[in-house]
Protein backbone atom coordinates (compact mmCIF):
# COMPACT_ATOMS: atom_id res chain seq x y z
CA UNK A 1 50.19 26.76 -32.87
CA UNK A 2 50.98 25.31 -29.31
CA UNK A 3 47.95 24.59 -27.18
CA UNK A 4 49.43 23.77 -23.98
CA UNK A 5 50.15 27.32 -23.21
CA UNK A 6 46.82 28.20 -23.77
CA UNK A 7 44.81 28.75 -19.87
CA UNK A 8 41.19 28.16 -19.90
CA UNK A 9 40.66 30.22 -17.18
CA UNK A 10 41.86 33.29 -18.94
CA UNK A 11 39.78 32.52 -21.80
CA UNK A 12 36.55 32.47 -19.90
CA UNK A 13 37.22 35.00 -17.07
CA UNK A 14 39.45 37.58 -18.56
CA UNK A 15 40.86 40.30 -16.98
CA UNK A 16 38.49 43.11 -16.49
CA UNK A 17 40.00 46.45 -17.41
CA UNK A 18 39.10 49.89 -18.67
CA UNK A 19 35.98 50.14 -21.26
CA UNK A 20 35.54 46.63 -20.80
CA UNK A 21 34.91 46.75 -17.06
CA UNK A 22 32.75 49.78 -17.64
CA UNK A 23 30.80 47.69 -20.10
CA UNK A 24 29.96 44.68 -18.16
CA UNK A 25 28.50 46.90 -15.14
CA UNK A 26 26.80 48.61 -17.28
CA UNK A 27 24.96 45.49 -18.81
CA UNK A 28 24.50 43.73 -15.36
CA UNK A 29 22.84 46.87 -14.37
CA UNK A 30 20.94 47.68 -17.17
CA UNK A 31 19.86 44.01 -16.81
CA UNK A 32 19.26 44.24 -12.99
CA UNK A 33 16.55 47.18 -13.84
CA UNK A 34 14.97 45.56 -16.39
CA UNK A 35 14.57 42.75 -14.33
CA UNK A 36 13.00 44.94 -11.78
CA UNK A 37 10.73 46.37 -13.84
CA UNK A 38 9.18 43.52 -15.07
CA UNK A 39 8.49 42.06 -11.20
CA UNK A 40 7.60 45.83 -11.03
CA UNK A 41 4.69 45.44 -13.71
CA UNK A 42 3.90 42.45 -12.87
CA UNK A 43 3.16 42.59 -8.87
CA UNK A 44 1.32 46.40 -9.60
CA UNK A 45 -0.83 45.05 -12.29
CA UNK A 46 -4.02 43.12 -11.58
CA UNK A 47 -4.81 41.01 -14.78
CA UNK A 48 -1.16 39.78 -14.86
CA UNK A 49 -1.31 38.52 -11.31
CA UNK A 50 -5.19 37.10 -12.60
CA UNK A 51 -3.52 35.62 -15.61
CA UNK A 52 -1.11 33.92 -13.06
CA UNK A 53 -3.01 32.41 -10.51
CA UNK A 54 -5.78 31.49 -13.43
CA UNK A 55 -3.01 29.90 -14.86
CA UNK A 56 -2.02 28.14 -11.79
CA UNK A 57 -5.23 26.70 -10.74
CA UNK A 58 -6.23 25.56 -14.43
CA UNK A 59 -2.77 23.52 -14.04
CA UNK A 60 -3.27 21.58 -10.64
CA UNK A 61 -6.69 21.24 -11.55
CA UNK A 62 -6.96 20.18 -15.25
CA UNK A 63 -9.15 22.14 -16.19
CA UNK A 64 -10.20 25.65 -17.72
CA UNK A 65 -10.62 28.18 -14.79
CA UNK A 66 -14.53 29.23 -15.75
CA UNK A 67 -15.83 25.64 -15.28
CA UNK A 68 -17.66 27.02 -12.14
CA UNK A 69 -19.15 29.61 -14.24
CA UNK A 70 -20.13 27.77 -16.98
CA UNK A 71 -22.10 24.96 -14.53
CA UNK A 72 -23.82 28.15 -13.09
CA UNK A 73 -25.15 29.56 -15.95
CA UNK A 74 -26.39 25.86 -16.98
CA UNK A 75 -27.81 25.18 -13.91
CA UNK A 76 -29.80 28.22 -14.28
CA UNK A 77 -30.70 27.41 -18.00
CA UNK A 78 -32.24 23.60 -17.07
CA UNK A 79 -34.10 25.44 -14.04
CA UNK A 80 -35.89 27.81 -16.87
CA UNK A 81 -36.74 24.89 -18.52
CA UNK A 82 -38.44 23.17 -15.90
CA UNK A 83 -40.91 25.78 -15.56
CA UNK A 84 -42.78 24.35 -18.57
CA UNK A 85 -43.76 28.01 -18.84
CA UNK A 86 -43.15 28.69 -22.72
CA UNK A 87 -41.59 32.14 -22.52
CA UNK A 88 -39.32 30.55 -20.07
CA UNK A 89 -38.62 27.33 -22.33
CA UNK A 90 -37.63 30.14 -25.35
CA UNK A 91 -34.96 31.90 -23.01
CA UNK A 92 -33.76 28.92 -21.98
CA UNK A 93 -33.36 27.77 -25.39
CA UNK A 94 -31.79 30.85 -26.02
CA UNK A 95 -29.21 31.14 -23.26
CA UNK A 96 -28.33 27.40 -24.20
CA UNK A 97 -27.26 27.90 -27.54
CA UNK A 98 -25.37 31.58 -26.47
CA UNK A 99 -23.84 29.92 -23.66
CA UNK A 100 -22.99 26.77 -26.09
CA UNK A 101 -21.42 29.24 -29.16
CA UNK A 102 -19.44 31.01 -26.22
CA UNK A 103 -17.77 27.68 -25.18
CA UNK A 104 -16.93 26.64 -28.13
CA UNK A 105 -15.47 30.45 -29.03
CA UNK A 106 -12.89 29.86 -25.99
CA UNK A 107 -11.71 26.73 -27.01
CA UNK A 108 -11.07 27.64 -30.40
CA UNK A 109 -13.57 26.56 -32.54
CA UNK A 110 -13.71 28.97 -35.54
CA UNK A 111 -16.90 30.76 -36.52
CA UNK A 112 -19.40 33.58 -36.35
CA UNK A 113 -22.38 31.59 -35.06
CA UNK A 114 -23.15 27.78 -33.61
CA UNK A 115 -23.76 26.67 -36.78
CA UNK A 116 -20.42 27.31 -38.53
CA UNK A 117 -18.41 26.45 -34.84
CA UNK A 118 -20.23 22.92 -35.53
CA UNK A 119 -19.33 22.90 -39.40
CA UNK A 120 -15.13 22.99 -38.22
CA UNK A 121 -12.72 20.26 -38.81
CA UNK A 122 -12.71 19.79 -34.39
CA UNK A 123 -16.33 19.14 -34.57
CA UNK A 124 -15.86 15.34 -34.62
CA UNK A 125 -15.44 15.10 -30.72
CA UNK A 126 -18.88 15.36 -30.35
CA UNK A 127 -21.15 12.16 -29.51
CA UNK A 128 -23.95 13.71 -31.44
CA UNK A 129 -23.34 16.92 -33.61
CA UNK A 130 -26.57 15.71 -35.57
CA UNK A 131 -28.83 16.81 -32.49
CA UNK A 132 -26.71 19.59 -31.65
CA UNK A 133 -27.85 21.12 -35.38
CA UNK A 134 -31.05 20.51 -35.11
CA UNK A 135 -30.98 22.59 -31.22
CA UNK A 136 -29.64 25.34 -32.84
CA UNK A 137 -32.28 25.39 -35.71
CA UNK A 138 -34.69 25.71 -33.52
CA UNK A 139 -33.06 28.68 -31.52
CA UNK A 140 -32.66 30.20 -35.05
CA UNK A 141 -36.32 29.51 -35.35
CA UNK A 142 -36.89 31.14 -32.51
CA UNK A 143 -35.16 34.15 -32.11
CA UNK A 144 -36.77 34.47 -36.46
CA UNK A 145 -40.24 33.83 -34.80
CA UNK A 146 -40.76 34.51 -31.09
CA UNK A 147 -44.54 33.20 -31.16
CA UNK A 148 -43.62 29.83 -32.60
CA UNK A 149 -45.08 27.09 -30.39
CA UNK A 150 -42.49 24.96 -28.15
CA UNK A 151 -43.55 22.25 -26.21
CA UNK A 152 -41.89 21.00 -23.33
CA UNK A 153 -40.17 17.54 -24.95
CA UNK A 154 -38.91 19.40 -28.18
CA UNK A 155 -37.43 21.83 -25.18
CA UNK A 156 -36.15 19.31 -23.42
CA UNK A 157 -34.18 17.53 -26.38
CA UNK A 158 -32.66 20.51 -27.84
CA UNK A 159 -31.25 21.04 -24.06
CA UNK A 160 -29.83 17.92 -23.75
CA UNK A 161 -28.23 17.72 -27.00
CA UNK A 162 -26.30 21.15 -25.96
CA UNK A 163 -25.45 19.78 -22.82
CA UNK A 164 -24.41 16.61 -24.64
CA UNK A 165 -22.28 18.38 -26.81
CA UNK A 166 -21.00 20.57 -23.58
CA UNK A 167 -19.88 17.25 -21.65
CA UNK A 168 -18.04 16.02 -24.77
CA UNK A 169 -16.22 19.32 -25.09
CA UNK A 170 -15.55 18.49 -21.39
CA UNK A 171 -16.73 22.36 -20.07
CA UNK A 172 -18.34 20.52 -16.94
CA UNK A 173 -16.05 19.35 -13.95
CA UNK A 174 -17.58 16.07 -13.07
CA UNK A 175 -19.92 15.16 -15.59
């Protein structure tokens, strides 16, 4: 076989003729519109374009795009507790160990409840997972018992174990 009279050029552009010609327009098109479409869906379609920019600011900012919410919600949970009013305390408790569960559930920590999120292999990161178990018995007891007594320090330690265990899971911005 004699390779020099082989041309490259005809190799990788052939000549375009008959079926062949009709062929590759009809893939470029075909490709063209399905191209379209997808910019199509994509501009017309609000939770793609959310998705998007979510995505965006999570990656210029390093971090998850609910952080704001999540310091809300706790900021509203350590002004319940400073009431010292007990129903207050109880909610708070509450909404700590909900808001807690709900963190962990978006960053993948497997499980029904707190108890078995803190019972996974990725528990270790936390500083103090022994505290954080002993918070959530005491929602359990609780929401079991909504007249149990609850004093202000026992309050105060089950909060700050959860937001203990939310700093080490890094769900804060700055803290």
């Amino acid at each position: 076989m004699d390779f020099s009279k082989i041309n490259i050029e005809e190799i990788l552009f052939p000549e375009m003729t008959g079926w062949l010609l009709a062929a590759k327009i009809f893939f470029v098109l075909f490709n063209l519109g399905v191209i379209a479409f997808i910019v199509y869906v994509w501009s017309s379609t609000v939770y793609l374009r959310r998705l998007f920019l979510w995505d965006l600011v999570e990656f210029f900012t390093f971090r998850a795009y609910n952080v704001k919410l999540i310091e809300k919600d706790w900021n509203k949970i350590k002004k319940r507790l400073l009431t010292q009013n007990p129903a207050q305390m109880k909610l708070a408790m509450i909404e700590a160990d909900l808001l807690v569960k709900d963190v962990l559930f978006r960053i993948g920590y497997p499980g029904k409840d707190l108890a078995e999120q803190l019972e996974s292999p990725k528990a270790d990161v936390f500083s103090d997972i022994d505290a954080m178990k002993e918070a959530d018995r005491l929602y359990r007891q609780i929401v079991r018992d909504p007249k149990i007594p609850l004093d202000y320090q026992t309050a105060k330690t089950a909060i700050l174990s959860f937001e203990q265990g939310l700093k080490d899971a890094r769900a804060f911005r700055n803290k």
